[in-house]
C-alpha atoms as a PDB file:
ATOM      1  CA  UNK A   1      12.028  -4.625   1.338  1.00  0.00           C
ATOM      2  CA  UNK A   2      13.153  -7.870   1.584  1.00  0.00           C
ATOM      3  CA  UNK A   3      15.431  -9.821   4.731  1.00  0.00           C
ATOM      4  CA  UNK A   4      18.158  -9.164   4.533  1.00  0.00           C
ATOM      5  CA  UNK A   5      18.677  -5.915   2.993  1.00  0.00           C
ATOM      6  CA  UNK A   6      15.901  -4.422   5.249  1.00  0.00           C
ATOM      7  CA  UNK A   7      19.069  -4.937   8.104  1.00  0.00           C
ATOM      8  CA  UNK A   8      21.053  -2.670   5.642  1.00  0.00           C
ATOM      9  CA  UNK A   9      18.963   0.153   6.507  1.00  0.00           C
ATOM     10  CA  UNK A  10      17.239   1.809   9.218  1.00  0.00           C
ATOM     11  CA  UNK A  11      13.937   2.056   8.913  1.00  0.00           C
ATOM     12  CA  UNK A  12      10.972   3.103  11.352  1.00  0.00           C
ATOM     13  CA  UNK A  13       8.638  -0.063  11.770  1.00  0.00           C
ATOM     14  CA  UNK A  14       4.667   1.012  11.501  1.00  0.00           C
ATOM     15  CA  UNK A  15       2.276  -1.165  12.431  1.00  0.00           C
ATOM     16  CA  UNK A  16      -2.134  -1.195  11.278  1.00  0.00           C
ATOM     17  CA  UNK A  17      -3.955   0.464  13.488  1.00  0.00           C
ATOM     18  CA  UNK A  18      -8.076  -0.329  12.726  1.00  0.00           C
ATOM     19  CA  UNK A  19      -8.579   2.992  10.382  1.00  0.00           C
ATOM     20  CA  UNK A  20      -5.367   1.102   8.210  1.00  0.00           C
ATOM     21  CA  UNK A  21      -7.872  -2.107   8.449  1.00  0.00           C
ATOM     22  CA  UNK A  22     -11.203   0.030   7.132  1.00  0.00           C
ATOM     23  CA  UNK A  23      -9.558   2.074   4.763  1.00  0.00           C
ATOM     24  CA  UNK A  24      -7.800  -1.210   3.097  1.00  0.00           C
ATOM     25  CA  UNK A  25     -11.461  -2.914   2.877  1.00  0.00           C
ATOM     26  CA  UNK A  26     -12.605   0.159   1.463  1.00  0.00           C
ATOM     27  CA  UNK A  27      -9.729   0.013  -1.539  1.00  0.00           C
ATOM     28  CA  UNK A  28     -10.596  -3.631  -2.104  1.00  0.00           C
ATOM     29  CA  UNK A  29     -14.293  -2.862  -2.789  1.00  0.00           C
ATOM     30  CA  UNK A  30     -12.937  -0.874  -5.253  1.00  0.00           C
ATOM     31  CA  UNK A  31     -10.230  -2.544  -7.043  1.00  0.00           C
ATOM     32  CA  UNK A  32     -13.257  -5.261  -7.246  1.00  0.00           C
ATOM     33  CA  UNK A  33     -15.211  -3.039  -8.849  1.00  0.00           C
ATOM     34  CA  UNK A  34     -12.977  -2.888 -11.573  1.00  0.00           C
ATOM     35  CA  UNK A  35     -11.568  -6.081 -12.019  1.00  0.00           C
ATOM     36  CA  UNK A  36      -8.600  -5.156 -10.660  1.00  0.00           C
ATOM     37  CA  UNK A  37      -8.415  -7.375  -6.901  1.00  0.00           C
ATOM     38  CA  UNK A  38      -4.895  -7.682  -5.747  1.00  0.00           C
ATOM     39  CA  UNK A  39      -3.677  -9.143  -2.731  1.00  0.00           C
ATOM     40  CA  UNK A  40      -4.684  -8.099   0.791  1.00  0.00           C
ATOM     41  CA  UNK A  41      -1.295  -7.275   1.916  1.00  0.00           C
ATOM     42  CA  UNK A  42      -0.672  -4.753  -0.635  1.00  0.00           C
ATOM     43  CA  UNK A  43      -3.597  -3.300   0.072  1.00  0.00           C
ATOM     44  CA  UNK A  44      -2.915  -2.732   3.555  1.00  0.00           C
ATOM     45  CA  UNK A  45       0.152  -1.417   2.891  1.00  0.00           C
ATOM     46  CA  UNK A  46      -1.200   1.186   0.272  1.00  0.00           C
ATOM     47  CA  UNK A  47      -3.889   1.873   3.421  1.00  0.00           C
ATOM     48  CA  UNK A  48      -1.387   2.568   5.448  1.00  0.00           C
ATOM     49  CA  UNK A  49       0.679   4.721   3.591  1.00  0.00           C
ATOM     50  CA  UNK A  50      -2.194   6.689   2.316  1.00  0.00           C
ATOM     51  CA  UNK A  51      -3.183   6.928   6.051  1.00  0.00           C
ATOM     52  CA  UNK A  52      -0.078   8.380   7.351  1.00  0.00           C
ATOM     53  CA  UNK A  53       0.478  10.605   3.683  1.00  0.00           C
ATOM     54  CA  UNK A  54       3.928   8.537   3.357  1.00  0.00           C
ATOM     55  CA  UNK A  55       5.295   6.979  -0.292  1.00  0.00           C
ATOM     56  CA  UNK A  56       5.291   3.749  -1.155  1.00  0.00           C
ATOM     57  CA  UNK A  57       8.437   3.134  -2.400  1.00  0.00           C
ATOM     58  CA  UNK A  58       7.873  -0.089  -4.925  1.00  0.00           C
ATOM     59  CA  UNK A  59       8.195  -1.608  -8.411  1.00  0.00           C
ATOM     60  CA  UNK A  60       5.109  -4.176  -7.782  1.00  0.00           C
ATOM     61  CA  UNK A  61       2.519  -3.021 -10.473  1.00  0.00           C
ATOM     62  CA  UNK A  62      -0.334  -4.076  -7.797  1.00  0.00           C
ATOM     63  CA  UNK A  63       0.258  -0.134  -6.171  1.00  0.00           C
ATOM     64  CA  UNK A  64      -0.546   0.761  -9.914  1.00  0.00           C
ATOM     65  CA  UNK A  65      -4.158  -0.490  -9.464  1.00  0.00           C
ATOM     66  CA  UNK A  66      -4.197   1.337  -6.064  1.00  0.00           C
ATOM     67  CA  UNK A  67      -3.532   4.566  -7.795  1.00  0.00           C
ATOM     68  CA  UNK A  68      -6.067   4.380  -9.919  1.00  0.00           C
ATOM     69  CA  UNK A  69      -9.090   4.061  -7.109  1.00  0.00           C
ATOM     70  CA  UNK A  70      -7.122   6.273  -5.075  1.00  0.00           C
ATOM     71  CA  UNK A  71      -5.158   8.998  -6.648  1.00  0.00           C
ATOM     72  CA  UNK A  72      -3.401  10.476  -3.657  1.00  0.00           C
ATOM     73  CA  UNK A  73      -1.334   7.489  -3.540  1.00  0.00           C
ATOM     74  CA  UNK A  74       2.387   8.924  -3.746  1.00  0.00           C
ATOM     75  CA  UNK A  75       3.973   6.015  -5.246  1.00  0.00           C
ATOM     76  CA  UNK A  76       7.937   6.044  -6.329  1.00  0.00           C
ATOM     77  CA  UNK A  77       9.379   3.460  -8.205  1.00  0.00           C
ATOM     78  CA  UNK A  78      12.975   3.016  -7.239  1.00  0.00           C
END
């Protein structure tokens, strides 16, 4: 979510821990692998949320790619 309209809402900031770090290298060798590479900041965001078993709430087609190297990806476009 973009400033400001993350201020709108209250929302639990999560930072990477180092499993978030591997897991995200991990997706990238994938999405690689397909010709698929998007960037690194998505990716660590998928990480994380597929980490801590949490949605990623988005209309950015990049978490499309995601899905398809890692299925469990709970991904709602809103």
């Amino acid at each position: 979510m973009e400033y400001p309209k993350a201020l709108e809402k209250r929302f639990v900031v999560v930072f990477p821990k180092s499993n978030d770090y591997e897991r995200a290298l991990n997706i990238s060798a994938k999405l690689y692998l397909i010709g698929k590479p998007i960037p690194a900041i998505d990716v660590l965001i998928a990480s994380m949320a597929l980490n801590r078993k949490i949605a990623v709430i988005s209309k950015d087609k990049h978490f499309d790619a995601v899905q398809e190297v890692e299925s469990d990806l709970i991904l709602r476009k809103e």
